[in-house]
N, C-alpha and C. Protein backbone atom coordinates (compact mmCIF):
# COMPACT_ATOMS: atom_id res chain seq x y z
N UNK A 1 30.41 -22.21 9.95
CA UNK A 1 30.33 -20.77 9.83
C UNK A 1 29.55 -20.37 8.57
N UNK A 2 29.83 -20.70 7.54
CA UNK A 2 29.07 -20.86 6.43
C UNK A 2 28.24 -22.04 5.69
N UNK A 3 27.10 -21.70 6.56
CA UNK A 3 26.06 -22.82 6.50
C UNK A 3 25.20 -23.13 4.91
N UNK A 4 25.37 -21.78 4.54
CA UNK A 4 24.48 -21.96 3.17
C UNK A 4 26.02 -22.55 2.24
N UNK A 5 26.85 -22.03 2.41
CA UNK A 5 28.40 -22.98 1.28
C UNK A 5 28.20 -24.91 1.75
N UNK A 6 28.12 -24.84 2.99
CA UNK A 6 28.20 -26.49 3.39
C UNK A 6 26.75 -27.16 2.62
N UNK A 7 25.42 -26.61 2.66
CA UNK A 7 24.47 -27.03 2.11
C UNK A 7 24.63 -27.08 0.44
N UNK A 8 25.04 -26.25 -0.02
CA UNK A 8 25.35 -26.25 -1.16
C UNK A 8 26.54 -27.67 -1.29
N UNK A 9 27.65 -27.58 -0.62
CA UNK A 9 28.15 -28.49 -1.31
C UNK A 9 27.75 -30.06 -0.71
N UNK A 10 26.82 -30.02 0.42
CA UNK A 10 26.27 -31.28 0.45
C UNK A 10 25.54 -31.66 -0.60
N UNK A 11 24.37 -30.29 -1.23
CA UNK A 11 23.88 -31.02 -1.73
C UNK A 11 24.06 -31.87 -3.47
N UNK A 12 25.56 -30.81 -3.72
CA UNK A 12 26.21 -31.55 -5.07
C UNK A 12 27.23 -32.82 -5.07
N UNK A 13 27.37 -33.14 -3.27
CA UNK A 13 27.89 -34.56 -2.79
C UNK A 13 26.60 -35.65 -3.08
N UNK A 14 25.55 -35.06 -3.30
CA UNK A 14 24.30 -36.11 -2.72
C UNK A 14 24.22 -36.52 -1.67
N UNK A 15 24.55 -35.80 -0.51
CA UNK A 15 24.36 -35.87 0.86
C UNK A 15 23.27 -35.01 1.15
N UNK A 16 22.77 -35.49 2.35
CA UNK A 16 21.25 -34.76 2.88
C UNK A 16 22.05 -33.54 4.15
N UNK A 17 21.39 -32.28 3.49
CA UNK A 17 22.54 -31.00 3.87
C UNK A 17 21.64 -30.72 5.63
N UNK A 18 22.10 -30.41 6.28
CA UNK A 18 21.86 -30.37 7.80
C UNK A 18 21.44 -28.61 7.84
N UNK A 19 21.27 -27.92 6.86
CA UNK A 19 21.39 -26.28 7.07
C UNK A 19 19.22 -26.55 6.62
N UNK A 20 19.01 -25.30 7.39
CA UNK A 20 17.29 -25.67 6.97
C UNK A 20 17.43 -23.31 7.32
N UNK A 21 16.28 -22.95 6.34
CA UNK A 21 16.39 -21.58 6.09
C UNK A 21 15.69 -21.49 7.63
N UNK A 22 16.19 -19.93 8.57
CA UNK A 22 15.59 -19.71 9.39
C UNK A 22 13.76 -18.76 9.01
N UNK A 23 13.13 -19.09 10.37
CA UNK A 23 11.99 -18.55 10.02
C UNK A 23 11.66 -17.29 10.40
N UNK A 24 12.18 -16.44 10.28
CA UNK A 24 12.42 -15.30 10.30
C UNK A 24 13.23 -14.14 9.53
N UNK A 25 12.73 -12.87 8.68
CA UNK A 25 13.02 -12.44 8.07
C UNK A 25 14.20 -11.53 8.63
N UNK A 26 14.27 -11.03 9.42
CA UNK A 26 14.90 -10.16 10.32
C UNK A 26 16.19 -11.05 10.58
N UNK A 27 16.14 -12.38 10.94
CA UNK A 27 17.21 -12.99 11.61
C UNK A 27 17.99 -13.47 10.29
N UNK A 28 17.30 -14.01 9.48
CA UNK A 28 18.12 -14.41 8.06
C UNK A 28 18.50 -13.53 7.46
N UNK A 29 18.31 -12.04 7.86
CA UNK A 29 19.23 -10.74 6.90
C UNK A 29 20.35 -10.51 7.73
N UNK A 30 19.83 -10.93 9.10
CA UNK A 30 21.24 -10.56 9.98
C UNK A 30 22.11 -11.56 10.24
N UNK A 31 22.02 -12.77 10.14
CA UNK A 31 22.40 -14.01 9.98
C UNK A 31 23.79 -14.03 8.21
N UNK A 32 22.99 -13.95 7.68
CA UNK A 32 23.77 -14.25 6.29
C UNK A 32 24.30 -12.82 5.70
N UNK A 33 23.82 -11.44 5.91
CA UNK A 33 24.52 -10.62 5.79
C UNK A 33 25.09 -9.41 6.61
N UNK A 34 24.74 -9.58 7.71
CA UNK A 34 25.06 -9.11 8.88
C UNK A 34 24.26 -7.86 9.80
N UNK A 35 24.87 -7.22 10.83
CA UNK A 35 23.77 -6.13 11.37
C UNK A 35 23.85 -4.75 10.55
N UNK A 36 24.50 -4.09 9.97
CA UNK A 36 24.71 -3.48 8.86
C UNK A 36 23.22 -3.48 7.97
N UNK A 37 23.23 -4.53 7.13
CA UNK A 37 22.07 -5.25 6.51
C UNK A 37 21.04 -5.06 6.98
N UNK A 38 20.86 -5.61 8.14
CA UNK A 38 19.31 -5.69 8.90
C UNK A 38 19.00 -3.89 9.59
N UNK A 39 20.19 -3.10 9.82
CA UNK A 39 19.91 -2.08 9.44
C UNK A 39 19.23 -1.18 8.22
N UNK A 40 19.75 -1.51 7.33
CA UNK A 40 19.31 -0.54 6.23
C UNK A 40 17.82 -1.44 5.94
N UNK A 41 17.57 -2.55 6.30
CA UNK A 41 16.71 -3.11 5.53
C UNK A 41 15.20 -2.81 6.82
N UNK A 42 15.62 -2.72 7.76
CA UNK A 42 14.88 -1.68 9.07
C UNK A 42 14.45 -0.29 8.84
N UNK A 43 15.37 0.33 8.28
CA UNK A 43 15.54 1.70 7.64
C UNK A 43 14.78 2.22 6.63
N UNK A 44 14.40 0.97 5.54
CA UNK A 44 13.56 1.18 3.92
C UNK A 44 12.60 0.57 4.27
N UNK A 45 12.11 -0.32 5.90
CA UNK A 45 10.64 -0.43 6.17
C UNK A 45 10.69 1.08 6.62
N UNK A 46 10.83 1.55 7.47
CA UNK A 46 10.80 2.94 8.05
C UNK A 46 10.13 3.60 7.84
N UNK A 47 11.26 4.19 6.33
CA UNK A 47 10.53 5.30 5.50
C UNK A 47 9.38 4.99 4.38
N UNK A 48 9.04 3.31 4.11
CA UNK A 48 7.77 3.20 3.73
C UNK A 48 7.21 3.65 4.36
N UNK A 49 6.82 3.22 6.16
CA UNK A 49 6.00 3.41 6.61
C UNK A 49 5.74 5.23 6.86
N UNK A 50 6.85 5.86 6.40
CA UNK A 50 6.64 7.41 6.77
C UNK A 50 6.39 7.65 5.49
N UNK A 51 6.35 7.23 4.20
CA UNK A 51 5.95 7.92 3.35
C UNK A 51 4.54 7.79 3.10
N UNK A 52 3.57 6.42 3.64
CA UNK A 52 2.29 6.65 3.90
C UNK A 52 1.89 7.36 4.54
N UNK A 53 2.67 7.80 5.70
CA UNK A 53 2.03 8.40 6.46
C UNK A 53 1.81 10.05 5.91
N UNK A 54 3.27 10.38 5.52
CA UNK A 54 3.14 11.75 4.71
C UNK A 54 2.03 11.79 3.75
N UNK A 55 1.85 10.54 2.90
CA UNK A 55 0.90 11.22 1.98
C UNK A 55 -0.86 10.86 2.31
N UNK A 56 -1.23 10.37 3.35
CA UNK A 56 -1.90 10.38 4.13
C UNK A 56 -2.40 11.78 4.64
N UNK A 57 -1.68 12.33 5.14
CA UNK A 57 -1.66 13.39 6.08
C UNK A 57 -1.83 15.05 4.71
N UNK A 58 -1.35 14.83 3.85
CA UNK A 58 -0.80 15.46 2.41
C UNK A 58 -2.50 15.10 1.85
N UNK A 59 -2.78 14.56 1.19
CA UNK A 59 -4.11 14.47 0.92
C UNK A 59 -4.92 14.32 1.47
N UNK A 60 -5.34 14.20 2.87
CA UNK A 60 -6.13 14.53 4.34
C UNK A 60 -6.88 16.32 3.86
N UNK A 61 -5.90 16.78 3.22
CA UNK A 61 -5.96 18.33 3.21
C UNK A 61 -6.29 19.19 1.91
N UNK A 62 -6.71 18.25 0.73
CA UNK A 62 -7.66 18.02 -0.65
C UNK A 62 -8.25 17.20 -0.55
N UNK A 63 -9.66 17.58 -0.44
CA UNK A 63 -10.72 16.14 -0.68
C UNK A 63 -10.55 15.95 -2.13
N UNK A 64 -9.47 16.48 -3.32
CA UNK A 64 -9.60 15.98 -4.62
C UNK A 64 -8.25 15.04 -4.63
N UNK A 65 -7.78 14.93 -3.95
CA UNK A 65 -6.68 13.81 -3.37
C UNK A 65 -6.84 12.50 -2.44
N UNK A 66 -8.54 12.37 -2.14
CA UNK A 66 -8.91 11.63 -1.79
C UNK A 66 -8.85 10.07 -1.69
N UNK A 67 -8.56 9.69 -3.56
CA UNK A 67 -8.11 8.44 -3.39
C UNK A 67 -6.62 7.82 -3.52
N UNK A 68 -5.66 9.15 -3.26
CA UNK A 68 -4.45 8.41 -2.45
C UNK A 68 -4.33 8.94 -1.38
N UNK A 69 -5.04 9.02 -0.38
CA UNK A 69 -5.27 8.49 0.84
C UNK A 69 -5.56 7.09 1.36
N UNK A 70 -6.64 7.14 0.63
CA UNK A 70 -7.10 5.96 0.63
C UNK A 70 -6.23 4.25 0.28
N UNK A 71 -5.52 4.93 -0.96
CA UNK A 71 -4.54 4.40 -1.79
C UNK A 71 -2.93 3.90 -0.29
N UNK A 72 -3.12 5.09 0.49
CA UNK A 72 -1.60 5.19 1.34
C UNK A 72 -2.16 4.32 2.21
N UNK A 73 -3.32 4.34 2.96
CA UNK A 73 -4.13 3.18 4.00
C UNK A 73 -3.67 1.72 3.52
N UNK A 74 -4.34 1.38 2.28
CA UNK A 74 -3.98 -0.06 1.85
C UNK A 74 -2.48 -0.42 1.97
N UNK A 75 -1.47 0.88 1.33
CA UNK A 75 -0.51 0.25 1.60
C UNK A 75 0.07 0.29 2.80
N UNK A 76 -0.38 0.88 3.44
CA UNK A 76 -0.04 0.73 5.23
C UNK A 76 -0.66 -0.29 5.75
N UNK A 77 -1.70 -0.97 5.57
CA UNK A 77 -2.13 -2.51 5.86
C UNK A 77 -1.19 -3.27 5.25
N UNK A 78 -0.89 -3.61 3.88
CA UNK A 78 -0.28 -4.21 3.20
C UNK A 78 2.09 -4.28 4.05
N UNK A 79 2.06 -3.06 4.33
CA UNK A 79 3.48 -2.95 5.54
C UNK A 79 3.34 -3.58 6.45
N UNK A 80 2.30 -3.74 6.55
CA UNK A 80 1.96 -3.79 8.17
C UNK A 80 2.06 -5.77 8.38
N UNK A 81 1.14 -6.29 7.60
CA UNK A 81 1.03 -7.69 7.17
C UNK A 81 2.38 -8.44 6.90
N UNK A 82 3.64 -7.12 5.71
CA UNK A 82 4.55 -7.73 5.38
C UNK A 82 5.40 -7.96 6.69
N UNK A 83 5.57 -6.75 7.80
CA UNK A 83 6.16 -7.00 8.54
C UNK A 83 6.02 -7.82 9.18
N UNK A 84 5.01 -8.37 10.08
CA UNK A 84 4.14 -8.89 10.88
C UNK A 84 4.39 -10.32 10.33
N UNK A 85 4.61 -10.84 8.75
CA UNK A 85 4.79 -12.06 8.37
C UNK A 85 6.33 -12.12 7.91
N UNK A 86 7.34 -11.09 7.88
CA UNK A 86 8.27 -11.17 8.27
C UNK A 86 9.03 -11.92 9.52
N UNK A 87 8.05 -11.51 10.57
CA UNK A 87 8.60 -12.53 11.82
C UNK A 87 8.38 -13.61 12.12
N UNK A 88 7.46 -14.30 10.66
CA UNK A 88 7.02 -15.99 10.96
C UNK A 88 7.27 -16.48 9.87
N UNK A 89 8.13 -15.85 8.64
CA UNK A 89 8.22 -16.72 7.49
C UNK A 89 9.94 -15.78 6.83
N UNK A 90 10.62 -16.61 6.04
CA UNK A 90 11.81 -16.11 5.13
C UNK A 90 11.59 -15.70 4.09
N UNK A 91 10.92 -14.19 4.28
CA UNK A 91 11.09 -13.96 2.94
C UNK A 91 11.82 -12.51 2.44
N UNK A 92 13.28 -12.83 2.45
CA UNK A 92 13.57 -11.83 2.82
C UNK A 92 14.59 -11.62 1.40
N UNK A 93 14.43 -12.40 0.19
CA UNK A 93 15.44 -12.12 -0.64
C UNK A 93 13.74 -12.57 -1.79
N UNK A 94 12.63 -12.71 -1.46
CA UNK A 94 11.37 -12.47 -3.06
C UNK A 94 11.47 -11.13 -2.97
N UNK A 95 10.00 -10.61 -4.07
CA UNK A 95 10.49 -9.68 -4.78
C UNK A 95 9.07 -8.50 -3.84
N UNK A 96 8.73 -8.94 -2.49
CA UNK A 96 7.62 -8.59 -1.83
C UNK A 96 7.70 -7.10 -1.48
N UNK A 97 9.31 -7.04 -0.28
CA UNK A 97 9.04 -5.80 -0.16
C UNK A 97 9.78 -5.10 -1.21
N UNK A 98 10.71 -5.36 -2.38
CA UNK A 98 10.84 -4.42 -3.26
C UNK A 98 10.06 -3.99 -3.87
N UNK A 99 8.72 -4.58 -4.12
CA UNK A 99 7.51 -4.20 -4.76
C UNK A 99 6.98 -2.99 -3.80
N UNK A 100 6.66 -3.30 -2.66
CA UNK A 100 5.99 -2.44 -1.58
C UNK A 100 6.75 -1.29 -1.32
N UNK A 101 7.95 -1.14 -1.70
CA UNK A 101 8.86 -0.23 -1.37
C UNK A 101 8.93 1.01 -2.63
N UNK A 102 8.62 0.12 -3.92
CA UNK A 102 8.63 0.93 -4.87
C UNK A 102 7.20 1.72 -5.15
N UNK A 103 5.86 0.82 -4.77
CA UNK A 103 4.89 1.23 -4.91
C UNK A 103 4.59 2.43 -3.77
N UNK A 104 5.41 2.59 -2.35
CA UNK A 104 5.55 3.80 -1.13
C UNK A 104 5.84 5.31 -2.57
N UNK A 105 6.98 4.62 -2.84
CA UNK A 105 7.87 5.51 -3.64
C UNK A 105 7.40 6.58 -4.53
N UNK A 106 6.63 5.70 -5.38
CA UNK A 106 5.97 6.24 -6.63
C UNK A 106 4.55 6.82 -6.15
N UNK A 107 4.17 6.44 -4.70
CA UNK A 107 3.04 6.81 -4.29
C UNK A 107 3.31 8.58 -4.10
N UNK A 108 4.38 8.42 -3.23
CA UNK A 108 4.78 9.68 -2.42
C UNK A 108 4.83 10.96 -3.93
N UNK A 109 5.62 10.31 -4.65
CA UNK A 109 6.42 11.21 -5.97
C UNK A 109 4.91 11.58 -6.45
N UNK A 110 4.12 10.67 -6.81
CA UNK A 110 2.64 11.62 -7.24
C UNK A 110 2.13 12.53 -6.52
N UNK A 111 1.89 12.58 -5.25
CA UNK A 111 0.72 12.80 -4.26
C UNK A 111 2.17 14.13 -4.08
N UNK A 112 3.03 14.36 -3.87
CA UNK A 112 3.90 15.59 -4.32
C UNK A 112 3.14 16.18 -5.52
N UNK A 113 3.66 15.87 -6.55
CA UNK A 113 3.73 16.37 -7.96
C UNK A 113 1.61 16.50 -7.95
N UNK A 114 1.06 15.78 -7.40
CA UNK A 114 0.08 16.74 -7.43
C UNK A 114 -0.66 18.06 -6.38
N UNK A 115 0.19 18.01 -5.75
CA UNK A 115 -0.35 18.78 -4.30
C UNK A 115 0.45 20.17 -5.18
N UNK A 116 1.78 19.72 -5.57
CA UNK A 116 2.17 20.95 -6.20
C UNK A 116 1.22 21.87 -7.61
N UNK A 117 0.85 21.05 -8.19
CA UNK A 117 -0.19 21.07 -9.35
C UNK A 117 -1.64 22.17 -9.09
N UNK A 118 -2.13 21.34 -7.59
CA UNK A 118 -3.17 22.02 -7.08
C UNK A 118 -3.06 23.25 -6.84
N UNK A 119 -1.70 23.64 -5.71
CA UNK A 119 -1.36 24.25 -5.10
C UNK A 119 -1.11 25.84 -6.53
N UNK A 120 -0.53 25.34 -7.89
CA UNK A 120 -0.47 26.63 -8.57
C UNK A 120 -1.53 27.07 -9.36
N UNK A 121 -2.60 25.90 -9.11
CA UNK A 121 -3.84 25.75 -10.31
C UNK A 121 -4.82 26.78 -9.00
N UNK A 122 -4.57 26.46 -7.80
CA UNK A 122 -5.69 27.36 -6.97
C UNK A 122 -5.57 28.88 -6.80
N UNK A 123 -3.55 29.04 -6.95
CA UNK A 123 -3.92 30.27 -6.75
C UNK A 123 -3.70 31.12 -7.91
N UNK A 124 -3.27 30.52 -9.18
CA UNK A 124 -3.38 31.61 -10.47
C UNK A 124 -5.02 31.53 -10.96
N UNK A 125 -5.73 30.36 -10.97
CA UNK A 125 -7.16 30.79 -11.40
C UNK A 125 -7.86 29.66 -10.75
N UNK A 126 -8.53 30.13 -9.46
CA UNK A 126 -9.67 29.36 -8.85
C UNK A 126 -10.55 29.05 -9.96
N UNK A 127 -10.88 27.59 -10.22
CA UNK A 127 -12.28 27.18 -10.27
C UNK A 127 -13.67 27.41 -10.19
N UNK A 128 -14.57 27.66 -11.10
CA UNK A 128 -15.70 28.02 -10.47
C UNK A 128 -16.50 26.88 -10.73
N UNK A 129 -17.64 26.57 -9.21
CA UNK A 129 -18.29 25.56 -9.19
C UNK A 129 -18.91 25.07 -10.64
N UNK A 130 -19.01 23.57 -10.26
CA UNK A 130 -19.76 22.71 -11.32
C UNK A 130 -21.25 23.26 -11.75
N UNK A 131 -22.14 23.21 -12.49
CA UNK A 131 -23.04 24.22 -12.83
C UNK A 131 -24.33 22.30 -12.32
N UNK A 132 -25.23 21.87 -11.91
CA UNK A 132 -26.07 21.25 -11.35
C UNK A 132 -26.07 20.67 -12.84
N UNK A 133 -25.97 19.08 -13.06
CA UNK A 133 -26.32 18.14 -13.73
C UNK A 133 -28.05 18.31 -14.12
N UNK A 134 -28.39 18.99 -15.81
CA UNK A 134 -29.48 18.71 -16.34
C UNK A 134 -29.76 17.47 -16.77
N UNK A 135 -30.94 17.18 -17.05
CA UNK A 135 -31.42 15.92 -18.14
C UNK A 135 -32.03 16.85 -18.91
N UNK A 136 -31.25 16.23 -20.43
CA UNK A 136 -31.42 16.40 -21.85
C UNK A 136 -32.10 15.54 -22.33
N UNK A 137 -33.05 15.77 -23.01
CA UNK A 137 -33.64 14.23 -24.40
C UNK A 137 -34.27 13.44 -23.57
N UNK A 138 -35.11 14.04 -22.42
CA UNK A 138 -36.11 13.04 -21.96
C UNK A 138 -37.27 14.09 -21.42
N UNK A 139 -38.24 13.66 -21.37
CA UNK A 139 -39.94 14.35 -20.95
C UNK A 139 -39.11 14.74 -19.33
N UNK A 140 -39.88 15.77 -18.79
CA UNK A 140 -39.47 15.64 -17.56
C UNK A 140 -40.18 14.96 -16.28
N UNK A 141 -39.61 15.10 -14.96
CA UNK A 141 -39.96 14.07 -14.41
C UNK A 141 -41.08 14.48 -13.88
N UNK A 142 -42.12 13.51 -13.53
CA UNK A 142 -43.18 13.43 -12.94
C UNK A 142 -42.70 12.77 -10.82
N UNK A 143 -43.79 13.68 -10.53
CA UNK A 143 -43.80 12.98 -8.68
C UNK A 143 -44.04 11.60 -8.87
N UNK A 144 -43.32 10.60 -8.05
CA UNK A 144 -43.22 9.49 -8.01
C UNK A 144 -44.87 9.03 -7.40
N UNK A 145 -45.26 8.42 -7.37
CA UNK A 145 -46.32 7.85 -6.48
C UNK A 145 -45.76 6.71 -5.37
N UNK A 146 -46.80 6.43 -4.50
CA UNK A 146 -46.81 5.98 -3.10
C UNK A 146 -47.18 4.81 -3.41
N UNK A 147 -46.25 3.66 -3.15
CA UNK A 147 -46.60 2.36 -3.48
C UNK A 147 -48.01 1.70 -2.81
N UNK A 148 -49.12 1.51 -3.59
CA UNK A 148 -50.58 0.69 -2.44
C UNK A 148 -50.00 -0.50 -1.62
N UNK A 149 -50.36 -0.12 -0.40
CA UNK A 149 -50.08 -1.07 0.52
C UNK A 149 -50.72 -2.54 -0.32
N UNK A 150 -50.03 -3.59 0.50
CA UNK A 150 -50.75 -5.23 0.10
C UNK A 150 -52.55 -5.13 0.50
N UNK A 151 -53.04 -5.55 0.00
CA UNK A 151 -54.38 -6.73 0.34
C UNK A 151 -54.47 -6.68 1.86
N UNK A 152 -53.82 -7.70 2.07
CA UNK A 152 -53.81 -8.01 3.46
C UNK A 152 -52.79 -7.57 4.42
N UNK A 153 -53.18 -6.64 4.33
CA UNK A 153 -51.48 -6.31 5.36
C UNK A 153 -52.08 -6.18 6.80
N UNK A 154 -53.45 -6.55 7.18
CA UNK A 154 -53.72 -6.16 8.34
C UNK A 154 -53.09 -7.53 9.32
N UNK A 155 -53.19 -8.62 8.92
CA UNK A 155 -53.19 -10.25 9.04
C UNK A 155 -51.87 -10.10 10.23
């Protein structure tokens, strides 16, 4: 019944322990801590995957929010991979998806806190456009010329 206690104490008998980790992430959360477990741990892929999607969809709608969009994509590849190698490898107690879970997290909490930012900066005092990039401290430019064809270019 308790396969990881018998491995353990085989292996402080110096006996060769008969327990081998399953290959699957899903089955070893529900296995050793039950369906409960593999619930909530179903649950915090979930809402990763909905908090990319929110802030996806959330900066879709400022092109000056552009690169966490971009930012929510990777980590929606990056969910996507963990899950996907969830069902062919144990890794269900490293430090993979707490990383991925925290980086959803802190994604979402910005891409808020700036949509809110935008949102009071647009309507107490719009912006007025960027004024066209001069060149300072150089002669100005001359028309390029037309490169002479080769010699032989008829060949």
């Amino acid at each position: 019944m308790f396969q990881i206690a018998d491995a353990k104490d085989a292996e402080e008998q110096k006996h060769p322990a008969a327990w081998h980790q399953t290959h699957n992430t899903y089955t070893q959360i529900s296995c050793e801590e039950g369906l409960p477990a593999l619930f909530f741990y179903c649950a915090a892929l979930f809402f990763c995957f909905k908090a990319t999607r929110v802030v996806r969809q959330g900066a879709a709608a400022h092109p000056v929010l552009r690169p966490y969009s971009d930012t929510a994509f990777c980590l929606r590849l990056s969910l996507i991979a963990f899950a996907v190698t969830g069902t062919f490898a144990s890794d269900a107690y490293y430090f993979y998806f707490p990383m991925l879970a925290g980086l959803c997290a802190a994604l979402e909490r910005s891409v808020s806190a700036d949509m809110k930012a935008l949102k009071t900066r647009q309507n107490v005092y719009p912006l007025p456009p960027a004024p066209p990039r001069q060149r300072t401290g150089y002669p100005p430019m001359r028309p390029r010329r037309a490169m002479p064809a080769p010699a032989d270019y008829r060949r």
